[in-house]
Structures are given as C-alpha cells and as structure tokens.
Protein backbone atom coordinates (compact mmCIF):
# COMPACT_ATOMS: atom_id res chain seq x y z
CA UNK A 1 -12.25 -162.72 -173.13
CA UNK A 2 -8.88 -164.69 -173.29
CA UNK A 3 -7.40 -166.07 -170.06
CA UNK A 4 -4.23 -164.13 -171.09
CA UNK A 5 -6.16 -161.01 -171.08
CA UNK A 6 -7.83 -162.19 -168.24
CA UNK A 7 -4.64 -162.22 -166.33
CA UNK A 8 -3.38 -159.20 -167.22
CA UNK A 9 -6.68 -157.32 -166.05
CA UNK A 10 -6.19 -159.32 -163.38
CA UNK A 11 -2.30 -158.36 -162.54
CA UNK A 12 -3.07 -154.78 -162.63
CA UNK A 13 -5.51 -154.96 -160.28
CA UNK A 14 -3.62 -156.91 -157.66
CA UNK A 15 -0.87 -154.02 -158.48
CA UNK A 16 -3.44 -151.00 -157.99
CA UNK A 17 -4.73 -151.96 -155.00
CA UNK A 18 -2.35 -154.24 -153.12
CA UNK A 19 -1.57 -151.59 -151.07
CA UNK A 20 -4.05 -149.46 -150.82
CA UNK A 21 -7.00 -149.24 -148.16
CA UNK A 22 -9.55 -150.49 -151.05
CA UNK A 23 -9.13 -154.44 -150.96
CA UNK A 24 -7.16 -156.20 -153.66
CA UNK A 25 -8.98 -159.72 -152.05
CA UNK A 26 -12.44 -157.77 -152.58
CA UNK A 27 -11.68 -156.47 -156.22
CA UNK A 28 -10.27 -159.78 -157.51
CA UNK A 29 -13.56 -161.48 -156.15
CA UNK A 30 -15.43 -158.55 -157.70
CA UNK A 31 -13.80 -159.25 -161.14
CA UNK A 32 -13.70 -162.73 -161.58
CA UNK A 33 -17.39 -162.28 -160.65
CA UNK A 34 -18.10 -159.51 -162.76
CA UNK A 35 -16.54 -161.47 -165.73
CA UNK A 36 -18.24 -164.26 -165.36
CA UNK A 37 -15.45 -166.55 -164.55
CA UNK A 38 -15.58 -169.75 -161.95
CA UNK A 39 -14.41 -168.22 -158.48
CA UNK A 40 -13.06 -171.46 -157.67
CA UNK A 41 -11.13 -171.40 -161.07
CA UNK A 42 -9.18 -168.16 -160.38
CA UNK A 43 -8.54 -168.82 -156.73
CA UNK A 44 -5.55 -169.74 -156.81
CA UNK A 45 -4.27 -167.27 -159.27
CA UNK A 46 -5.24 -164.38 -157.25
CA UNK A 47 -3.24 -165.95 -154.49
CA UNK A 48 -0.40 -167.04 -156.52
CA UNK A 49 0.34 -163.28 -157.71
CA UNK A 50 0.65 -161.94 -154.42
CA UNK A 51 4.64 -162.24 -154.20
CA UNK A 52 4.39 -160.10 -157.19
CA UNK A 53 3.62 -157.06 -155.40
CA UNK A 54 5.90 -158.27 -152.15
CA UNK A 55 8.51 -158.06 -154.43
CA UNK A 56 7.97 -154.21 -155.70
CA UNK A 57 8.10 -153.77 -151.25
CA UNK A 58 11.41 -155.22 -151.65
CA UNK A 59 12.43 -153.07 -154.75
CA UNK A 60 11.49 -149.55 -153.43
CA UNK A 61 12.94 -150.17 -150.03
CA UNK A 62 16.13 -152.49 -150.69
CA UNK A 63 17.66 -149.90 -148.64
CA UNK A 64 16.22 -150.00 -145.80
CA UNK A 65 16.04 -153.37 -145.48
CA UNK A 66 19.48 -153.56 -146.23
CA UNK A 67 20.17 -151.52 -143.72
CA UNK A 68 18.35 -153.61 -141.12
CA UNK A 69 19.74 -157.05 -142.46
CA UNK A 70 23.36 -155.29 -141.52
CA UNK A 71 22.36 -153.74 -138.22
CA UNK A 72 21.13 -156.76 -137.26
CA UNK A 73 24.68 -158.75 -137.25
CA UNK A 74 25.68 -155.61 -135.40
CA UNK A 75 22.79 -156.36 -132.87
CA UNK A 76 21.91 -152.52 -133.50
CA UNK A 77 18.56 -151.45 -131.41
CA UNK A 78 17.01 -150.26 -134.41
CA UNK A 79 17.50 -153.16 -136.29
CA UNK A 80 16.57 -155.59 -133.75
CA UNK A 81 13.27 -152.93 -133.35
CA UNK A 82 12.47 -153.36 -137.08
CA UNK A 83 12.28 -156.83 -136.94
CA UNK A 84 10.41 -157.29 -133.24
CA UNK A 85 8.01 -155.21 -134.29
CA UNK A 86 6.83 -156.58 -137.50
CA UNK A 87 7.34 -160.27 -135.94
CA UNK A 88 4.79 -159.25 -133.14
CA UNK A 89 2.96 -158.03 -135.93
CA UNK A 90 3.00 -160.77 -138.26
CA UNK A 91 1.99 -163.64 -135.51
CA UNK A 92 -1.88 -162.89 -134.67
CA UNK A 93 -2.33 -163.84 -138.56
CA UNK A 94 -0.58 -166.53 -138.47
CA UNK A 95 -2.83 -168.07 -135.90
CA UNK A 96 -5.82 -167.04 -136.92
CA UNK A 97 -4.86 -167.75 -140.21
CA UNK A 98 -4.16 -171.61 -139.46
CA UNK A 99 -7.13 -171.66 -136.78
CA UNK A 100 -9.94 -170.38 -139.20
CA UNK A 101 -8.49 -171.22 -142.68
CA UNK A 102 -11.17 -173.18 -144.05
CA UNK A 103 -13.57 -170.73 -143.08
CA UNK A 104 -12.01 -167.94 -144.17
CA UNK A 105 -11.68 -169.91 -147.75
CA UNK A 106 -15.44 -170.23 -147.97
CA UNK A 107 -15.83 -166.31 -147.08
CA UNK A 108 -13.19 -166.06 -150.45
CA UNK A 109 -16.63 -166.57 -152.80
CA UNK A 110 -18.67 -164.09 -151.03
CA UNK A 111 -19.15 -161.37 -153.27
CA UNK A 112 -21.90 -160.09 -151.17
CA UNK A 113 -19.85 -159.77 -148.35
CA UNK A 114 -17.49 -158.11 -150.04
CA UNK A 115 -19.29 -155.30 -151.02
CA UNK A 116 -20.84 -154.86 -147.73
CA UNK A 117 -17.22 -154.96 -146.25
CA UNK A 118 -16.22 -152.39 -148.94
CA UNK A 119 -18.75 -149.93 -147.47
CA UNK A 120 -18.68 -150.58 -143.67
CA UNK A 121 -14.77 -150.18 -144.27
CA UNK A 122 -15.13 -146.81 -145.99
CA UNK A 123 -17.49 -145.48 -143.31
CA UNK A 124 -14.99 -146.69 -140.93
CA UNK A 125 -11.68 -144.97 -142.51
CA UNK A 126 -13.86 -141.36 -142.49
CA UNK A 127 -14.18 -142.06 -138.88
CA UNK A 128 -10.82 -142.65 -138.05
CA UNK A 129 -9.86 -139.61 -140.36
CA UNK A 130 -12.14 -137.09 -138.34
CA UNK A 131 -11.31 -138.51 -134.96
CA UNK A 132 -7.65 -139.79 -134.69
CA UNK A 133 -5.51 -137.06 -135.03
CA UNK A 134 -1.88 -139.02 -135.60
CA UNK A 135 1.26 -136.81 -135.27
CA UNK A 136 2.45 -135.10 -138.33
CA UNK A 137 5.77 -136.78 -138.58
CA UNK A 138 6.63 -140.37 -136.47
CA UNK A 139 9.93 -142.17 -135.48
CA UNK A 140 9.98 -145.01 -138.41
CA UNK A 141 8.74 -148.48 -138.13
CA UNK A 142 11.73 -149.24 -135.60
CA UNK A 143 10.22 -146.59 -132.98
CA UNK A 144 6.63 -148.08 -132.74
CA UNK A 145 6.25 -149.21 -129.53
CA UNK A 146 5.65 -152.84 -128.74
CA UNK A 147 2.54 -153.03 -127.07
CA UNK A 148 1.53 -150.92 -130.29
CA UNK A 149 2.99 -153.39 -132.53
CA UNK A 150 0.94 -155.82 -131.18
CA UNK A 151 -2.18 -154.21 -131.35
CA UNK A 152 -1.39 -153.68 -135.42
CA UNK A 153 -0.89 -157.04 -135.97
CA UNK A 154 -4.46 -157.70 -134.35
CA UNK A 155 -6.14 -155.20 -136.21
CA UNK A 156 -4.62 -156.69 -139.40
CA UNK A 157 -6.61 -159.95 -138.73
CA UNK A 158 -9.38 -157.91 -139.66
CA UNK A 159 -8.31 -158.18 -143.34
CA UNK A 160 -9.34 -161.83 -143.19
CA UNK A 161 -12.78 -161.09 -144.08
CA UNK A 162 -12.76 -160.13 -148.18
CA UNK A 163 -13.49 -156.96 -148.50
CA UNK A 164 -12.03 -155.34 -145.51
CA UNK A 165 -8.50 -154.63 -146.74
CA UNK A 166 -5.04 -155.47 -145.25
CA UNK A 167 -3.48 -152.30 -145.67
CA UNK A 168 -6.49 -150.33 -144.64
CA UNK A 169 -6.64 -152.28 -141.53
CA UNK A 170 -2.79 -151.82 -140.98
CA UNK A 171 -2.50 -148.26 -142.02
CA UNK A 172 -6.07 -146.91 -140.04
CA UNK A 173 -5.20 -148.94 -137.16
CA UNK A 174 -2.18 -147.46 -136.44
CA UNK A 175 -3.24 -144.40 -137.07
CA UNK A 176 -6.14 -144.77 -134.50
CA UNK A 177 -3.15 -145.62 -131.90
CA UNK A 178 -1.40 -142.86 -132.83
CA UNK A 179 1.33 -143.52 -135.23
CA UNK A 180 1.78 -140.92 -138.00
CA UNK A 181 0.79 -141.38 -141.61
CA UNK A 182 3.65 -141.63 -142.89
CA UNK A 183 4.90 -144.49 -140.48
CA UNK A 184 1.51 -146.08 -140.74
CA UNK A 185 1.52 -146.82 -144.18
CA UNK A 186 5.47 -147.79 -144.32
CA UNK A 187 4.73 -150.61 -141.21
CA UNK A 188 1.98 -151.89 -143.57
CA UNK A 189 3.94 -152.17 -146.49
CA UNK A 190 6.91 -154.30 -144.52
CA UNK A 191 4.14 -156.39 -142.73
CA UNK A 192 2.99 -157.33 -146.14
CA UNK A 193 6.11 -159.36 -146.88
CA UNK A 194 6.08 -161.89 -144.05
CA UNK A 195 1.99 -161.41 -143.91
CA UNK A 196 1.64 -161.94 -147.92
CA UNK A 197 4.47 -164.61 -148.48
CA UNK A 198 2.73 -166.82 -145.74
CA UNK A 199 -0.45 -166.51 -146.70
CA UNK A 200 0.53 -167.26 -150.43
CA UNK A 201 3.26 -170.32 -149.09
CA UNK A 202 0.06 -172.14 -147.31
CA UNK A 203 -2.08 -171.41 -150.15
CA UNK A 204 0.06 -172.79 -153.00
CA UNK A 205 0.77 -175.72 -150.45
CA UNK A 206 -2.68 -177.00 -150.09
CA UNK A 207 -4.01 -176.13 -153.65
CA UNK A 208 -0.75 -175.35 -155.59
CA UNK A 209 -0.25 -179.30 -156.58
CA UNK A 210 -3.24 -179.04 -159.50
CA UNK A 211 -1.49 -176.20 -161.42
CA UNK A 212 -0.92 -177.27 -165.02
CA UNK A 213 1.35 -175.70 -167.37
CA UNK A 214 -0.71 -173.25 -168.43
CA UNK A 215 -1.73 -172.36 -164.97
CA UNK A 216 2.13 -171.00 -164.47
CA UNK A 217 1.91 -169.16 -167.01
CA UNK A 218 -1.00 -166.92 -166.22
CA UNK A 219 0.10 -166.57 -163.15
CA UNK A 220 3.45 -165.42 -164.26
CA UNK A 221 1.96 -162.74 -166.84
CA UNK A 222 -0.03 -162.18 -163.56
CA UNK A 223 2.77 -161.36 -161.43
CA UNK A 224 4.86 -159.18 -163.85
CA UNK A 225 2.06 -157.24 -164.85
CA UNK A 226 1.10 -156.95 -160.94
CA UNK A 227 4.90 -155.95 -159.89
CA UNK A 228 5.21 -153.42 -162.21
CA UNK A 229 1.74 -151.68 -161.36
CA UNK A 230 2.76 -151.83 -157.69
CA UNK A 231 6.00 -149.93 -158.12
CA UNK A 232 4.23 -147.13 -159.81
CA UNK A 233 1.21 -146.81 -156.53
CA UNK A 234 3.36 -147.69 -153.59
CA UNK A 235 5.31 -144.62 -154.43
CA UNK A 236 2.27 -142.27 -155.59
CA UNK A 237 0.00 -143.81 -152.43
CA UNK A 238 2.79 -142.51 -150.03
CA UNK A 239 3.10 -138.70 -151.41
CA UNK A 240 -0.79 -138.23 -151.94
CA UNK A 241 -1.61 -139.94 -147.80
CA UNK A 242 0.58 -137.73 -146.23
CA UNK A 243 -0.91 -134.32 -148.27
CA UNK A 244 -4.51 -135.52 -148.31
CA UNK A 245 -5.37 -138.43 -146.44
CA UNK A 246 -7.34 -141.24 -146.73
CA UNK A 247 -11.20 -139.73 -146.96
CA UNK A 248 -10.95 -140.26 -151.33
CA UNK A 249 -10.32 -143.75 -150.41
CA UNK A 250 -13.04 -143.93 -148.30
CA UNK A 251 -15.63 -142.70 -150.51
CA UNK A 252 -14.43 -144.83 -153.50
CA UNK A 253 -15.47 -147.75 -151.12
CA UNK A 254 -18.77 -146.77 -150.38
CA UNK A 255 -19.12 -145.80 -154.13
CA UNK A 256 -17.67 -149.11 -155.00
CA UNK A 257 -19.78 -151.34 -152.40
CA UNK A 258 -22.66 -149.61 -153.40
CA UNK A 259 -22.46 -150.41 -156.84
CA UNK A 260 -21.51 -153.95 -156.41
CA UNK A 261 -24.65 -154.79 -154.36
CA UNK A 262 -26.78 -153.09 -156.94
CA UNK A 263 -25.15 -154.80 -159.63
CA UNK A 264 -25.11 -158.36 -157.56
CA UNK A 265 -29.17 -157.92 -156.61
CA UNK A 266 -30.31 -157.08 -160.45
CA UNK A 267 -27.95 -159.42 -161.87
C-alpha cells in the first residue's frame, strides 16, 4: 500500500470516529498496526490531522459560535456561560496532559491496551445507558452548571488512555450527571476545539520539527479527507443519539476489542 493511500484510509478514519464514543486514538493505533506500518512512523500524522475534524466543529456550528463571540463583547450571561464552562472543562487536560505526557506517549503504541479499553469502554456506555436516565431535552451548553462542568472536564481525562475515547468520555459522563443527550454530545463537540487544538499544538511542538516535505503532504490529504468525513457524522451522530442512543456503539466496541485481541494474540 502507498503512503498516499495510506493517508487517505487514514483521514477517513480520524473523520468517522472523531466524534464518536468508539476512539479515533484506538482505531488509528489499530490501523497503522493492522497495516503493518511503524507506530512511531505515523505518530505524528495521526496527531497532525486532528484540526481537520476541529475545523468541521467550526463549520457546522459557525453560528453558534458566532453568536457567543458577539455576546461576549456584550458581556451577555450566556455567552460568558459558554465559554466558563468549556474553560473549566478544558483545564483538567491540560494538566494532566503536561504532568503525564511522556507516559501517556508510551501508552500511544499499546495496541493491547487499546483493545482492552475498547471493551471495558463499551461495557461501560451499556451501563450508563440502563442506569442514567438524562432528561429528554437540556438547556444548551451555556446552562450546564459549573460544578458539572468541572466534573466533564475530569471525566474527559479519561480519554488519555488509547482506547477509551474523548467523546465517549465527554458525552457518557455528562450524561451520568444528568445532562441530556442532546446537550451532552454538543458540550463534547465544543470541548474538542480547545481540547484537540492543544493537544495537537504540543504535539507538533515537540515532534513537528522532523516533518519533511512529504510529511505535509500526507498529512494535508489527511486532513481534507478527515474534514470532509467529519461533516457528514457529526451531523448523522447527533439525529441517530437522540432517537436511539448509544448501546450500537457500545456493542461495536466490545465487537471491535474483541477482535483486535484475537487478531493481536494469533498474529
């Protein structure tokens, strides 16, 4: 296989599962494993294609966050809401993130851990769908409570360990503190953009400086092939959640994990 066609396989996955409670961290790892390429070689690719995806955030939702970029020269309470809560969010990463990063690099190669993430995850998102029962419809991001904000944002650091998934964490955890679907999956989608642009900003600044012509562009077939896919699931993800839930999600986890750890242990 080509490292063009490579990166395309590899953009479309970043795209389909971004967002999703499935692990786009886990599936990359799965994939560059599965096909036999150097983890270390692709690491910074699958990092690099991140903003990709941020940006398709930005795309379907230019509205509301213009909205909030206005109301917040207005010094509107929603506004200011919006961006406390993600910021509150956003900060338990961010030390973690710099506390733990080299550790949390070595995890990266772990495809065993991945697919035993994959599976505890699942088990965990079935769990959360039979017991938390979330209103049916929420106030927006800008009417989370603080102290719930908070508790988000610590529940996201979860998503540090491959496999585990960013959104899942954001989306479930919410839900298990009582914010509707709907809401639940919208905070996780605007914590991605400070969350994902960080994480890919430190990454690019301690490997980025070994990227070779070539390198860019992979990573910018990457990204456009990632950005488009994104736009297309963000907007299906939201209509099938709040009609079915998360439980197909779940099982395609296990299903997943399961499959990996067979596949790892005869390999």
């Amino acid at each position: 296989m080509t490292d063009t066609l490579a990166a395309i396989l590899l953009g479309i996955l970043e795209g389909l599962t971004e967002f999703l409670p499935v692990s786009s961290t886990g599936h990359l790892i799965l994939a560059t494993e599965f096909l036999g390429f150097d983890q270390s070689e692709w690491e910074v690719f699958n990092i690099a294609i991140q903003p990709a995806a941020i940006l398709a955030i930005v795309v379907l939702y230019w509205r509301t966050f213009w909205d909030v970029a206005k109301g917040l020269f207005g010094f509107e309470k929603g506004a200011l809401a919006f961006v406390r809560n993600l910021a509150v969010a956003f900060f338990p990463a961010v030390i973690l993130g710099l506390a733990f990063g080299d550790i949390i690099e070595t995890m990266l190669g772990n495809a065993v851990l991945v697919c035993w993430s994959l599976i505890i995850g699942g088990i965990a998102i079935l769990a959360i769908e039979r017991w938390a029962h979330p209103p049916v419809e929420g106030p927006g991001v800008s009417g989370v409570p603080l102290r719930t904000a908070i508790l988000i944002g610590v529940v996201q650091c979860l998503a540090m360990i491959p496999g585990v998934s960013r959104s899942g964490a954001t989306i479930l955890g919410a839900m298990a503190f009582g914010v509707d679907r709907k809401t639940a999956a919208e905070f996780s989608f605007f914590l991605a953009v400070p969350t994902l642009s960080g994480a890919t900003v430190y990454q690019l600044y301690k490997h980025g400086s070994g990227l070779t012509g070539d390198d860019l562009q992979l990573i910018g077939i990457g990204s456009a092939v990632g950005f488009v896919t994104a736009l297309v699931v963000v907007k299906l993800f939201v209509a099938v959640v709040t009609k079915i839930g998360f439980a197909p999600f779940a099982w395609y986890r296990i299903v997943l994990g399961a499959a990996g750890l067979a596949w790892l242990t005869l390999g």
